[in-house]
C-alpha atoms as a PDB file:
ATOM      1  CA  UNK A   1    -143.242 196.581 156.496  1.00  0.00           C
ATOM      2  CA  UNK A   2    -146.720 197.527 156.850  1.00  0.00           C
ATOM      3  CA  UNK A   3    -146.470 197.822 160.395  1.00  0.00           C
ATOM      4  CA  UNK A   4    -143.530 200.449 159.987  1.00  0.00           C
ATOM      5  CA  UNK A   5    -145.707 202.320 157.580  1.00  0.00           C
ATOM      6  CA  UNK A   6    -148.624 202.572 159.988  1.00  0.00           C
ATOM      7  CA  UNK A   7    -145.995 203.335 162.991  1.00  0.00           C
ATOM      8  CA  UNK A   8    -144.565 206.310 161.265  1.00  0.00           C
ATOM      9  CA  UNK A   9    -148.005 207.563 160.116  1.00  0.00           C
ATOM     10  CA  UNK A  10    -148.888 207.118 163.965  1.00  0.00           C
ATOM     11  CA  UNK A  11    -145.574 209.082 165.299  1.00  0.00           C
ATOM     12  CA  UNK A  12    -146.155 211.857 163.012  1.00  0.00           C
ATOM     13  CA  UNK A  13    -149.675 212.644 164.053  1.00  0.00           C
ATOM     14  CA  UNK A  14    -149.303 212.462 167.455  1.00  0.00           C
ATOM     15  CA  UNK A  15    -146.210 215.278 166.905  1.00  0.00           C
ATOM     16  CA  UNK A  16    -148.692 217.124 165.479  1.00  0.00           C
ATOM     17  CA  UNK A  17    -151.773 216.764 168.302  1.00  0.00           C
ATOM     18  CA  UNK A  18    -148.886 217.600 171.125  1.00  0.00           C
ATOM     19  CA  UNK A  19    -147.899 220.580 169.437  1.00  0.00           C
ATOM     20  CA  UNK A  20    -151.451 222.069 168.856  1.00  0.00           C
ATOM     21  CA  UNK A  21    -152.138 220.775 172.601  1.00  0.00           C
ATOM     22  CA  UNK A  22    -148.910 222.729 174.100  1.00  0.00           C
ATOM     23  CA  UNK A  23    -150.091 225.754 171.391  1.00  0.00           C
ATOM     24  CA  UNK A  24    -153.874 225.627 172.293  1.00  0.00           C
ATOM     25  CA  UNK A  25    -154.945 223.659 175.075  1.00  0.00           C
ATOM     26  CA  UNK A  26    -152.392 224.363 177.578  1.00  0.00           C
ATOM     27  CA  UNK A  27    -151.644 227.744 179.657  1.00  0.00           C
ATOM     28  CA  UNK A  28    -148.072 227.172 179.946  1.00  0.00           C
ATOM     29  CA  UNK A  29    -146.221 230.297 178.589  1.00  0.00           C
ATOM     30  CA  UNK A  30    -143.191 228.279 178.535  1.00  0.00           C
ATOM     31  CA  UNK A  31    -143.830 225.681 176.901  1.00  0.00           C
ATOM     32  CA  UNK A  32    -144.774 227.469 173.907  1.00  0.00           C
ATOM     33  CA  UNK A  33    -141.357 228.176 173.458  1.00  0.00           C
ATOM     34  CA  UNK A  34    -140.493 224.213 173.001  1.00  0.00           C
ATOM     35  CA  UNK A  35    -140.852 222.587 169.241  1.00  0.00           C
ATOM     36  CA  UNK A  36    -141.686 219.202 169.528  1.00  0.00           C
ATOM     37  CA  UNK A  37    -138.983 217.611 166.776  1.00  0.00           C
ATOM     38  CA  UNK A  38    -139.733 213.907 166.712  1.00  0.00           C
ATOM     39  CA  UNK A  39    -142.044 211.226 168.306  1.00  0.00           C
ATOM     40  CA  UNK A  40    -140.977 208.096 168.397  1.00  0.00           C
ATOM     41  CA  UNK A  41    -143.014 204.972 169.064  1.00  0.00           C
ATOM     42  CA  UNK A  42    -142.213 201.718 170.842  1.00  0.00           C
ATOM     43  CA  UNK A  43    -143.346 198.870 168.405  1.00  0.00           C
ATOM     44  CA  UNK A  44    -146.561 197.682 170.587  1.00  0.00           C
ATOM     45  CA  UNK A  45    -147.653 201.450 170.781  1.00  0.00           C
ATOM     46  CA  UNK A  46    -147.758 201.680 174.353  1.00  0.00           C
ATOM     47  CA  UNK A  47    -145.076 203.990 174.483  1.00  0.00           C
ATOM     48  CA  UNK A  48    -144.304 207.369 172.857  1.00  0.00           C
ATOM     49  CA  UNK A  49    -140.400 209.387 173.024  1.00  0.00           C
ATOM     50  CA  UNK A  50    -141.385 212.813 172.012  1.00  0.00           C
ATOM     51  CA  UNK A  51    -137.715 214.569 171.331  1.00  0.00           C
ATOM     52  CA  UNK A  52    -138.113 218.397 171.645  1.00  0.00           C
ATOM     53  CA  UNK A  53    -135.994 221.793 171.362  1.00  0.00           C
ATOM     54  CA  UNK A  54    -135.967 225.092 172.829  1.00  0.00           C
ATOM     55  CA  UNK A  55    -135.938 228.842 171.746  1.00  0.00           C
ATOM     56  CA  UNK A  56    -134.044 229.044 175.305  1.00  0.00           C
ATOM     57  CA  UNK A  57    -130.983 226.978 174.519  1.00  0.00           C
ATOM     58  CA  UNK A  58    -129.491 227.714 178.353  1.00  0.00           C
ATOM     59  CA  UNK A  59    -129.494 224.960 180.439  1.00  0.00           C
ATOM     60  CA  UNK A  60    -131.570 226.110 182.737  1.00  0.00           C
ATOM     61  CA  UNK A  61    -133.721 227.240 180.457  1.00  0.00           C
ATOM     62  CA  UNK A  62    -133.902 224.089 179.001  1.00  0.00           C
ATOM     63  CA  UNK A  63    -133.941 222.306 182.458  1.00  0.00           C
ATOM     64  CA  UNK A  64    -137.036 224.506 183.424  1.00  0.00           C
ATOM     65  CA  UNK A  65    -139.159 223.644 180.083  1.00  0.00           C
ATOM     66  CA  UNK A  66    -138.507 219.656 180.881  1.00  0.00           C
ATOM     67  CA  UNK A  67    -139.493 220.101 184.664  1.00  0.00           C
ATOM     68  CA  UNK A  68    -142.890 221.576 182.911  1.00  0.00           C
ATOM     69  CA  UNK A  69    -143.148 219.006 180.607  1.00  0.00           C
ATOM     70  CA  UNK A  70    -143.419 216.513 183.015  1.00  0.00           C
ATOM     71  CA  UNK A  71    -145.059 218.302 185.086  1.00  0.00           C
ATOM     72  CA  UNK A  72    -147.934 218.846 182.491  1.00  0.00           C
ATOM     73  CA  UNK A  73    -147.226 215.286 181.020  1.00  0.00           C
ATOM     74  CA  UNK A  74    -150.831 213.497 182.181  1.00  0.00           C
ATOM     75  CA  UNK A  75    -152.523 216.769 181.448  1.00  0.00           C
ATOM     76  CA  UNK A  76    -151.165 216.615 177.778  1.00  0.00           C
ATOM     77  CA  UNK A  77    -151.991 212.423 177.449  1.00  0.00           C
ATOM     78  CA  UNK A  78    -155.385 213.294 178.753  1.00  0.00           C
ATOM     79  CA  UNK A  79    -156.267 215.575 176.082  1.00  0.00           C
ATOM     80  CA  UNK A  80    -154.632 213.775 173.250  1.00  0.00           C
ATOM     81  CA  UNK A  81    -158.280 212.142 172.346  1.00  0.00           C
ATOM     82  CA  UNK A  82    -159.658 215.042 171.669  1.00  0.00           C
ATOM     83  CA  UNK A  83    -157.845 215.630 168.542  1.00  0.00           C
ATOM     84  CA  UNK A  84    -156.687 211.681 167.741  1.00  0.00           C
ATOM     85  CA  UNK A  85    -158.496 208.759 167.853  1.00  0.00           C
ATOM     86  CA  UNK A  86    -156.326 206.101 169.305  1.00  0.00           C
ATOM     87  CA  UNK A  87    -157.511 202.945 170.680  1.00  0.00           C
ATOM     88  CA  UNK A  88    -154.620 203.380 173.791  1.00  0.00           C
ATOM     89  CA  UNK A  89    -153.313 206.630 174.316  1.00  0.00           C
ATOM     90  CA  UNK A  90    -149.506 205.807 174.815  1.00  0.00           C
ATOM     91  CA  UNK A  91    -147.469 206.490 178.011  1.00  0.00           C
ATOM     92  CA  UNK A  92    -145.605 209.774 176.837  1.00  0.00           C
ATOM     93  CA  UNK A  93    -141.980 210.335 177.813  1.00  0.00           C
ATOM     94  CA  UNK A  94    -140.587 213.890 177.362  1.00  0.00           C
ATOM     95  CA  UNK A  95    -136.467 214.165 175.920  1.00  0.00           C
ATOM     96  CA  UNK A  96    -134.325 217.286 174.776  1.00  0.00           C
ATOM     97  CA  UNK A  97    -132.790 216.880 171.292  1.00  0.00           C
ATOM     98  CA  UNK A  98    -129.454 217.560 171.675  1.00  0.00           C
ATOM     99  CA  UNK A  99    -128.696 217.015 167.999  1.00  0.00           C
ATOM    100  CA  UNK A 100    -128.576 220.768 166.741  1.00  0.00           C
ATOM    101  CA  UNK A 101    -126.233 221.355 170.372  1.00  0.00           C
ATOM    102  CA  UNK A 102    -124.000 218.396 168.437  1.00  0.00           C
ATOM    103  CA  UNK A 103    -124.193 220.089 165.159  1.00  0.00           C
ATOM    104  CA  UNK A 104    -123.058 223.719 166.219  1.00  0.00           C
ATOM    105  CA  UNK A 105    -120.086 222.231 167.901  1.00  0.00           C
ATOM    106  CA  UNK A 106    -118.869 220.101 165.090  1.00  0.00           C
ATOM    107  CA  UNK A 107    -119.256 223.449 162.816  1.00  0.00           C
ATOM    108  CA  UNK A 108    -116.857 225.079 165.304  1.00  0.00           C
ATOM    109  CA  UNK A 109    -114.307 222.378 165.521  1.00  0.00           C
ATOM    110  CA  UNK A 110    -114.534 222.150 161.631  1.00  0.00           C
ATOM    111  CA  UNK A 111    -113.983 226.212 161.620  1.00  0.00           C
ATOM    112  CA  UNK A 112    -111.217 225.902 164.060  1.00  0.00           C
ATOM    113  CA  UNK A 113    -109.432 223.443 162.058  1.00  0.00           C
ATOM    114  CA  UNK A 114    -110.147 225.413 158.679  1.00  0.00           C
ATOM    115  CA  UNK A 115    -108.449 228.504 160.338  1.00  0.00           C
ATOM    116  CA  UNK A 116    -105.833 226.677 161.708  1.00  0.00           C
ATOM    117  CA  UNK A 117    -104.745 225.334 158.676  1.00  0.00           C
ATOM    118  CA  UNK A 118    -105.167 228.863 156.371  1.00  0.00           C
ATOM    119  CA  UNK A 119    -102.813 230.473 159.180  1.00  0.00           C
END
């Protein structure tokens, strides 16, 4: 259990140091439009999913901001010790959270049904 608490505690402060690194650090107009949702962590540490959205939901939009995310990836590990002391900074893989995109069409379909059924 412990080591769940301490991964958690571990994922959410690295979401936080990516975000103020894309924010601050980095001179990547684009990326500034990302929001980095969730970080998860493989259980030896070694490894961190960051899950993030976009303002531009288009998928080229999209497409674009995770071509700069990898290309910026070692640029972002590098500066991660600057604002979190880890003993290994983790290999950092980038991923678009599809799970609003999900959302907004299960809404529809629900709507479609609803005004199906009141016609």
């Amino acid at each position: 259990m412990t080591g769940s608490k301490r991964l958690n505690r571990i994922s959410s402060e690295l979401k936080k140091t990516i975000s103020k690194i894309i924010f601050y650090d980095l001179n990547v107009e684009e990326l500034k439009l990302a929001s980095i949702n969730h970080v998860k962590m493989s259980p030896d540490l070694s490894v961190a999913s960051v899950y993030f959205t976009a303002i531009k939901t288009e998928k080229n939009g999209i497409e674009e901001i995770d071509r700069l995310f990898r290309l910026n990836n070692k640029s972002i590990r590098m500066k991660i010790p600057k604002y979190l002391s880890l003993r290994i900074v983790p290999e950092i893989r980038f991923f678009y959270d599809d799970t609003l995109d999900n959302v907004y069409k299960i809404e529809e379909l629900l709507n479609s049904i609803k005004k199906d059924n009141d016609d």
